[in-house]
C-alpha atoms as a PDB file:
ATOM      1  CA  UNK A   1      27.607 229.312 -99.741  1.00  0.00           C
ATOM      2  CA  UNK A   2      28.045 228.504-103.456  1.00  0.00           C
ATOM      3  CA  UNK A   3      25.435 229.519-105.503  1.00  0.00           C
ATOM      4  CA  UNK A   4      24.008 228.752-109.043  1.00  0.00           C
ATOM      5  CA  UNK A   5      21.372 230.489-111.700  1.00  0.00           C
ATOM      6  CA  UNK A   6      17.528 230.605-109.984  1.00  0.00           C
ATOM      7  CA  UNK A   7      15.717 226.970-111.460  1.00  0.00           C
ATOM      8  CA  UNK A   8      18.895 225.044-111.696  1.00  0.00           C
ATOM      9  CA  UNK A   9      19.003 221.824-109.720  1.00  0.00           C
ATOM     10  CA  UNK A  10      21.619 221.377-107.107  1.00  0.00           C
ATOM     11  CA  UNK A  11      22.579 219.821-104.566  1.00  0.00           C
ATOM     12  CA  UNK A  12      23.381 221.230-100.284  1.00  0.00           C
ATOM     13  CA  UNK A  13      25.021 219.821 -97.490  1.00  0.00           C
ATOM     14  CA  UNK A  14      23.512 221.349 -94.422  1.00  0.00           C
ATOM     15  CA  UNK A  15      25.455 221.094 -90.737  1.00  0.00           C
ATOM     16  CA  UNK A  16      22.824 221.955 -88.348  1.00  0.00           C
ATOM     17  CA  UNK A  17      25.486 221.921 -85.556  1.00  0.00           C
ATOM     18  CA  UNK A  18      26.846 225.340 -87.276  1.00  0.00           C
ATOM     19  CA  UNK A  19      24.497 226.890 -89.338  1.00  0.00           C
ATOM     20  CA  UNK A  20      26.243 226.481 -92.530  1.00  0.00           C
ATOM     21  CA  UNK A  21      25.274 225.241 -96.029  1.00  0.00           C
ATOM     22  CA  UNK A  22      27.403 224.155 -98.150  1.00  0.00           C
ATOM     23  CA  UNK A  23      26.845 223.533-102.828  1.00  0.00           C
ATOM     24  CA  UNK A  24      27.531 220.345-103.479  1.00  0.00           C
ATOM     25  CA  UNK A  25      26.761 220.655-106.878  1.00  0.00           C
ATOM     26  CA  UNK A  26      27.518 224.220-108.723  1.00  0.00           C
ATOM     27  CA  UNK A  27      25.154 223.943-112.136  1.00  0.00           C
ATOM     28  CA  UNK A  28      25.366 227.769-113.323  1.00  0.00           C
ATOM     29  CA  UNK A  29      22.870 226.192-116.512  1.00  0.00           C
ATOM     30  CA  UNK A  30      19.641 224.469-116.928  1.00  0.00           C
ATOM     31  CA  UNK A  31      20.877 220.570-117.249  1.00  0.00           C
ATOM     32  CA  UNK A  32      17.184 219.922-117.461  1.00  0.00           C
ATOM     33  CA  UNK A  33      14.286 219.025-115.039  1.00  0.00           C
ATOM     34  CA  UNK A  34      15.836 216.261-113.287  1.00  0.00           C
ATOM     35  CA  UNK A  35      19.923 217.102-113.648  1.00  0.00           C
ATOM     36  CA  UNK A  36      20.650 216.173-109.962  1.00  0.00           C
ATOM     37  CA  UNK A  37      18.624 213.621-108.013  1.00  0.00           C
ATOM     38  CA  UNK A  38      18.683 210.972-104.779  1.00  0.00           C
ATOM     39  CA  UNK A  39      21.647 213.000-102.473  1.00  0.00           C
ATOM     40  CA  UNK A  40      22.811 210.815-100.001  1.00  0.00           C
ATOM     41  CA  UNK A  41      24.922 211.791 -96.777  1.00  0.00           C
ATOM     42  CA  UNK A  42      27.471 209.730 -95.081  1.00  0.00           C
ATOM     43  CA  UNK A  43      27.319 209.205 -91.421  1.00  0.00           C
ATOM     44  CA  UNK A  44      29.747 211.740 -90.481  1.00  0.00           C
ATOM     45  CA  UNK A  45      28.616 213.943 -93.012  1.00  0.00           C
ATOM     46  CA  UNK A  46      31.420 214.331 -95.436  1.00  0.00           C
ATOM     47  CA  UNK A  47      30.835 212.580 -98.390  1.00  0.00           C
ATOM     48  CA  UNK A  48      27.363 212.831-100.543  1.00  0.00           C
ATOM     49  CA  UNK A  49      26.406 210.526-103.058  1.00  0.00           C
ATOM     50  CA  UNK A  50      24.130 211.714-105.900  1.00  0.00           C
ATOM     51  CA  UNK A  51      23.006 211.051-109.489  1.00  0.00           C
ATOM     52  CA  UNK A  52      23.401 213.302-112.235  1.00  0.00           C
ATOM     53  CA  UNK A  53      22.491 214.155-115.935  1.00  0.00           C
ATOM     54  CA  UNK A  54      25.736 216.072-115.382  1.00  0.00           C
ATOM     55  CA  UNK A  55      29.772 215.773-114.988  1.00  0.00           C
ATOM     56  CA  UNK A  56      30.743 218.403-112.045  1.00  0.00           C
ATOM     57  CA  UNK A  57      31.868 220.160-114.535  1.00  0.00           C
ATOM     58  CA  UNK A  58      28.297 221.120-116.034  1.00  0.00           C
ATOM     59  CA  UNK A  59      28.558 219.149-119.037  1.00  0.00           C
ATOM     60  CA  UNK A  60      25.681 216.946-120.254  1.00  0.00           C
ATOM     61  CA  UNK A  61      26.795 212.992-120.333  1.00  0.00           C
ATOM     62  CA  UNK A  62      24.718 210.553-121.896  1.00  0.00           C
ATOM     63  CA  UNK A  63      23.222 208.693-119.501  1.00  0.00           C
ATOM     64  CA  UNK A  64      22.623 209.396-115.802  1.00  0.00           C
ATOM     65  CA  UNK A  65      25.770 208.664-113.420  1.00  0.00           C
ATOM     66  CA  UNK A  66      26.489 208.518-109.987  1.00  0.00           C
ATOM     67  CA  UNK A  67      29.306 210.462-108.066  1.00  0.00           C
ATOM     68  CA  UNK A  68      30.970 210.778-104.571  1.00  0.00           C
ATOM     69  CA  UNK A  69      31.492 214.442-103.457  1.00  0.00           C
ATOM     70  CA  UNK A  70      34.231 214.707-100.686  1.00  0.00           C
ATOM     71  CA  UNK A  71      33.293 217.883 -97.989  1.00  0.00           C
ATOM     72  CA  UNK A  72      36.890 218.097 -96.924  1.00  0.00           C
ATOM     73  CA  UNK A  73      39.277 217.730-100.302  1.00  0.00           C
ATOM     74  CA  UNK A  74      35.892 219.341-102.549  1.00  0.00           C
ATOM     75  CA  UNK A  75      36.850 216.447-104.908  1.00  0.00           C
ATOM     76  CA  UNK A  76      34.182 214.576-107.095  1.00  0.00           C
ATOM     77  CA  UNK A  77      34.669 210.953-107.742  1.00  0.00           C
ATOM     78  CA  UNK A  78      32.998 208.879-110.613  1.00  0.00           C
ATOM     79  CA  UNK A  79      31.054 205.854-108.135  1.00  0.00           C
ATOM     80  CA  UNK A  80      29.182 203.990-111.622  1.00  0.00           C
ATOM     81  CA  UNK A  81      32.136 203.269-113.490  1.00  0.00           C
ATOM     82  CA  UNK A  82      33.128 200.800-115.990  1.00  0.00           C
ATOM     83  CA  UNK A  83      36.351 199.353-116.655  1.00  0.00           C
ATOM     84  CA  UNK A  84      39.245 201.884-117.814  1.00  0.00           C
ATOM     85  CA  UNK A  85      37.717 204.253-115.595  1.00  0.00           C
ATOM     86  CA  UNK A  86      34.901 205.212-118.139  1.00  0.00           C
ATOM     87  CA  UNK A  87      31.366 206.156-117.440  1.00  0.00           C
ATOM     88  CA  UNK A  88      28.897 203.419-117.226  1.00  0.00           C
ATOM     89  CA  UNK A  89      26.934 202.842-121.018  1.00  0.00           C
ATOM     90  CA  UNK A  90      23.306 202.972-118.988  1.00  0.00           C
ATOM     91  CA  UNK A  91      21.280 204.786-116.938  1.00  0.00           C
ATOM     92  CA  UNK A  92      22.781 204.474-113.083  1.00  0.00           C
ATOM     93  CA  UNK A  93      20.873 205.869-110.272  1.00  0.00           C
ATOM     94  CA  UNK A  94      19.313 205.508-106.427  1.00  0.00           C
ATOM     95  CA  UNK A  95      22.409 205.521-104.621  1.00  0.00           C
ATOM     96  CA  UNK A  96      22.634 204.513-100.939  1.00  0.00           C
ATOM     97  CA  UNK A  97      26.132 205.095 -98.781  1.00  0.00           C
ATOM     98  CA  UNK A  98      27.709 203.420 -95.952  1.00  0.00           C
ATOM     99  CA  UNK A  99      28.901 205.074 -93.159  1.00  0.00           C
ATOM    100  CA  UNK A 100      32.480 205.664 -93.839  1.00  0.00           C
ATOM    101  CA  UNK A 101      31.163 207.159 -97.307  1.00  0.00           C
ATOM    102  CA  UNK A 102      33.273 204.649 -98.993  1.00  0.00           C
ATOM    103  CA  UNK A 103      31.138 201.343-100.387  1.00  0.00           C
ATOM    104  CA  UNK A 104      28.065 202.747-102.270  1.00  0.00           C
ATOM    105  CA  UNK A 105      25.065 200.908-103.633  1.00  0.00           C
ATOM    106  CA  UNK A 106      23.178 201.806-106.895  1.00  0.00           C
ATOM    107  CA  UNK A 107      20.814 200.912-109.309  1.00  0.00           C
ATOM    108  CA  UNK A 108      22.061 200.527-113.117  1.00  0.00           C
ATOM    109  CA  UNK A 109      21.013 199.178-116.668  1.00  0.00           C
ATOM    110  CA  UNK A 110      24.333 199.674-118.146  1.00  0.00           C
ATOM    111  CA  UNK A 111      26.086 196.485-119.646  1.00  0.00           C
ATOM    112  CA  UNK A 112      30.012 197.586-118.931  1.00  0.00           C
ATOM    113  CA  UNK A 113      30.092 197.506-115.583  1.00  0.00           C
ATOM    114  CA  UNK A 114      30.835 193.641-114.958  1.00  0.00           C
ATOM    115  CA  UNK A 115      31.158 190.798-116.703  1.00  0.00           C
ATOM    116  CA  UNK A 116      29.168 188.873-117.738  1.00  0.00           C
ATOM    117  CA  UNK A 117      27.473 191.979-119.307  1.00  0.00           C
ATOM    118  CA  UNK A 118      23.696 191.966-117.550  1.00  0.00           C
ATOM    119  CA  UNK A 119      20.572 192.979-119.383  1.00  0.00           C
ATOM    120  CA  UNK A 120      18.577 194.512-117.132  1.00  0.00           C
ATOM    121  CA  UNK A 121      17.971 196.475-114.065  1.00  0.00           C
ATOM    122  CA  UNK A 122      20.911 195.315-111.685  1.00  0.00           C
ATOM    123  CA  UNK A 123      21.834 196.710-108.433  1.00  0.00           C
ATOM    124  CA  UNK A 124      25.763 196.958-107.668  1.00  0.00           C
ATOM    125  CA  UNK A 125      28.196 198.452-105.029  1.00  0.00           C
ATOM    126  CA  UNK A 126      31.202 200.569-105.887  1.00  0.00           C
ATOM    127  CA  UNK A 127      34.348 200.361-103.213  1.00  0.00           C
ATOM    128  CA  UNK A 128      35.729 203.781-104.047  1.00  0.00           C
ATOM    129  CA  UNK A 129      38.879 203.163-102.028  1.00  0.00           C
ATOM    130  CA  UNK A 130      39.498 199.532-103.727  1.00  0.00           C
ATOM    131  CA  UNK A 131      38.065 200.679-106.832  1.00  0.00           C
ATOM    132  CA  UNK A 132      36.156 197.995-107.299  1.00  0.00           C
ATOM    133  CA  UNK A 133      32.335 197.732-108.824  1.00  0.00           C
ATOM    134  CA  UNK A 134      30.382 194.141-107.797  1.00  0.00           C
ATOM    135  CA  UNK A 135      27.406 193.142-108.599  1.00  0.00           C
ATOM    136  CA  UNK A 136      24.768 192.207-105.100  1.00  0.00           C
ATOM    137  CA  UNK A 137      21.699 190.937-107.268  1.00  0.00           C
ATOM    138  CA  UNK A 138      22.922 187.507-108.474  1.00  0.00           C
ATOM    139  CA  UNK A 139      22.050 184.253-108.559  1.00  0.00           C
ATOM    140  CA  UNK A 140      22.910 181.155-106.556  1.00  0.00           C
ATOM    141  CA  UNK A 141      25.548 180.553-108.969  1.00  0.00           C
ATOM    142  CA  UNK A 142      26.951 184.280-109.592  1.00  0.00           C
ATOM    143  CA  UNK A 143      24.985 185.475-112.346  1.00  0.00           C
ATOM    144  CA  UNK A 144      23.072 188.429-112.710  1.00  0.00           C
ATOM    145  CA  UNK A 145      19.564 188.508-111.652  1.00  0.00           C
ATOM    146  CA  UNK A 146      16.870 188.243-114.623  1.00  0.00           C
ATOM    147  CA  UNK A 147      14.343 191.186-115.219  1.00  0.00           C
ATOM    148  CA  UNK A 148      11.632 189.327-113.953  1.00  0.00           C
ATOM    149  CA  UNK A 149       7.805 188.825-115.200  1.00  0.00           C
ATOM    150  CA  UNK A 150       6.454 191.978-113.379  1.00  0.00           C
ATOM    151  CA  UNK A 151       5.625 194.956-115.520  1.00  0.00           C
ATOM    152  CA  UNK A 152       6.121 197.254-112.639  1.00  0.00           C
ATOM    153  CA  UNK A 153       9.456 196.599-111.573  1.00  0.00           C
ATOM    154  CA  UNK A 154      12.265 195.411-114.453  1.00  0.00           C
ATOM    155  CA  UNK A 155      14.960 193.595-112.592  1.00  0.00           C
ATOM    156  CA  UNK A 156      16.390 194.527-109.355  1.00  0.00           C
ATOM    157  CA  UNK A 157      15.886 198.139-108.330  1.00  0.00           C
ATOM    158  CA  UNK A 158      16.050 200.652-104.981  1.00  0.00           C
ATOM    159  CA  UNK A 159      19.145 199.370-102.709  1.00  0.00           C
ATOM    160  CA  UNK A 160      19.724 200.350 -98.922  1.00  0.00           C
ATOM    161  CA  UNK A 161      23.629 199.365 -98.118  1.00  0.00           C
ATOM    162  CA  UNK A 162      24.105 199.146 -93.959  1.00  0.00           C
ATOM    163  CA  UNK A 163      26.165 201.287 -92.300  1.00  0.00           C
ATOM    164  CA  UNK A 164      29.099 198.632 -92.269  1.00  0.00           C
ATOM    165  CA  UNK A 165      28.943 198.468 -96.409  1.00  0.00           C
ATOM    166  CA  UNK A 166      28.383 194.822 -95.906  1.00  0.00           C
ATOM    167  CA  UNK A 167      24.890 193.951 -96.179  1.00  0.00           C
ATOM    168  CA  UNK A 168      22.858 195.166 -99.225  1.00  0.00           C
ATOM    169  CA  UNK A 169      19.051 195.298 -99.264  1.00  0.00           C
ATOM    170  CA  UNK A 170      17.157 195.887-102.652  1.00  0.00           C
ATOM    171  CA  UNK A 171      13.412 195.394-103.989  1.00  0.00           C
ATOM    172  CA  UNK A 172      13.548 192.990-107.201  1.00  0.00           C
ATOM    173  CA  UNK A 173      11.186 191.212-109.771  1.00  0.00           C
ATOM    174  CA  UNK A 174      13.998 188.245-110.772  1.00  0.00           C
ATOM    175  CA  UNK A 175      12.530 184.959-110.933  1.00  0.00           C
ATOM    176  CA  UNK A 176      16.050 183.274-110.664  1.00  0.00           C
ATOM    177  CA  UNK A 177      17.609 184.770-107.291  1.00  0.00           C
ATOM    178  CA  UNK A 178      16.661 181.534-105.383  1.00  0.00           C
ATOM    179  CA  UNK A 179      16.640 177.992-106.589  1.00  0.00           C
ATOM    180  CA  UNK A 180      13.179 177.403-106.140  1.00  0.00           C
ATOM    181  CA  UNK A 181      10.677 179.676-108.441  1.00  0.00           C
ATOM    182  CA  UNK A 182       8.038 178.851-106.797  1.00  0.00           C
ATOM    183  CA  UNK A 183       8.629 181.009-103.832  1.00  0.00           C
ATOM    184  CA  UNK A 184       7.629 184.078-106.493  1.00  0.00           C
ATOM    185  CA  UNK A 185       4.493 186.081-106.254  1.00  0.00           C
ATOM    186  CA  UNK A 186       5.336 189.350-107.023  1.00  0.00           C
ATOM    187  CA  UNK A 187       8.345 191.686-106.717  1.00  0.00           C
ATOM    188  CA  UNK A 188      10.314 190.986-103.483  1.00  0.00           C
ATOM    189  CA  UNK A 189      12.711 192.318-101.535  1.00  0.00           C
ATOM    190  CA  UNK A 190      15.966 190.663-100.987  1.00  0.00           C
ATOM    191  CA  UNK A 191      19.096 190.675 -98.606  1.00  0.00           C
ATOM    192  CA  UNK A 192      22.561 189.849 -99.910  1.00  0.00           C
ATOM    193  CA  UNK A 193      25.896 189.688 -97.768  1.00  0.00           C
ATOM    194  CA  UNK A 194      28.304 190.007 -99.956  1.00  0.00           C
ATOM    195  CA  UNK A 195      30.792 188.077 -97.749  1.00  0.00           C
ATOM    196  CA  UNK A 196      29.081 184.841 -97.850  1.00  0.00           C
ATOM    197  CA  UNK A 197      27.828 184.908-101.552  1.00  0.00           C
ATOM    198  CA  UNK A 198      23.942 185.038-100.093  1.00  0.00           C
END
């Protein structure tokens, strides 16, 4: 098993069926208190999704990201990414992974991720294979959800993707994700098929 220093934050993959554990993460340094958080296993339990104060390399971006580690090829993939294949401007975390390990929701207050730019809380799913980022909390119309009036919860927050990758649960204060307003009391929690746009 790959190790790291005592106190450092990692992450394991653990098959039960044959007693091994495997690092997922490697920190050898303190990347802080919460450096790795929210590991996610696919179905077949190759790929992990995680968030990170951390490249896999150890070194500190600026802000949290989320990445795809791959059990069989050890290869770490960039899931919150902006266009040119740059790391997302905001703070991206909570991932949730499909099945196949390849469509993977996440929260995110970056800006760069799609257009038009959101300002708040958003929730979003990255098709690694496609390499594609889309945004599931929107409007009737397309556009990104609104942070809401609720001083707990600041836009759209804490996905669940299904096992296909094609529906896309999430818990959100937006006061413009339906038509009518009135239907608001409170944070909510919403179901979006990507497929049919609702």
């Amino acid at each position: 098993m790959g190790g790291s220093s005592a106190g450092v934050p990692n992450v394991y993959l653990r098959d039960l069926r044959n007693g091994r554990t495997l690092a997922v993460t490697t920190f050898d340094r303190a990347g802080g208190e919460n450096s790795v958080l929210s590991p996610k296993v696919s179905y077949d339990g190759r790929y992990v999704a995680y968030s990170s104060s951390l490249t896999p390399a150890g070194r500190r971006p600026a802000p949290d990201q989320i990445y795809r580690w791959d059990r069989v090829t050890g290869r770490v993939v960039l899931v919150s990414q902006a266009p040119g294949h740059e790391r997302a401007n905001g703070f991206s975390s909570r991932p949730s992974i499909s099945y196949d390990g390849n469509r993977i929701a996440f929260t995110s207050n970056a800006n760069d991720l799609v257009a038009p730019a959101p300002s708040t809380n958003e929730v979003y799913v990255r098709d690694v294979t496609a390499g594609t980022t889309e945004i599931a909390s929107v409007t009737p119309d397309g556009a990104p959800a609104n942070s809401g009036e609720d001083a707990n919860i600041q836009g759209s927050v804490d996905p669940a993707i299904s096992g296909n990758g094609r529906h896309v649960v999430f818990l959100s204060g937006a006061t413009n994700l339906f038509e009518k307003p009135e239907r608001y009391g409170g944070p909510e929690a919403f179901a979006r098929d990507p497929a049919v746009g609702g």
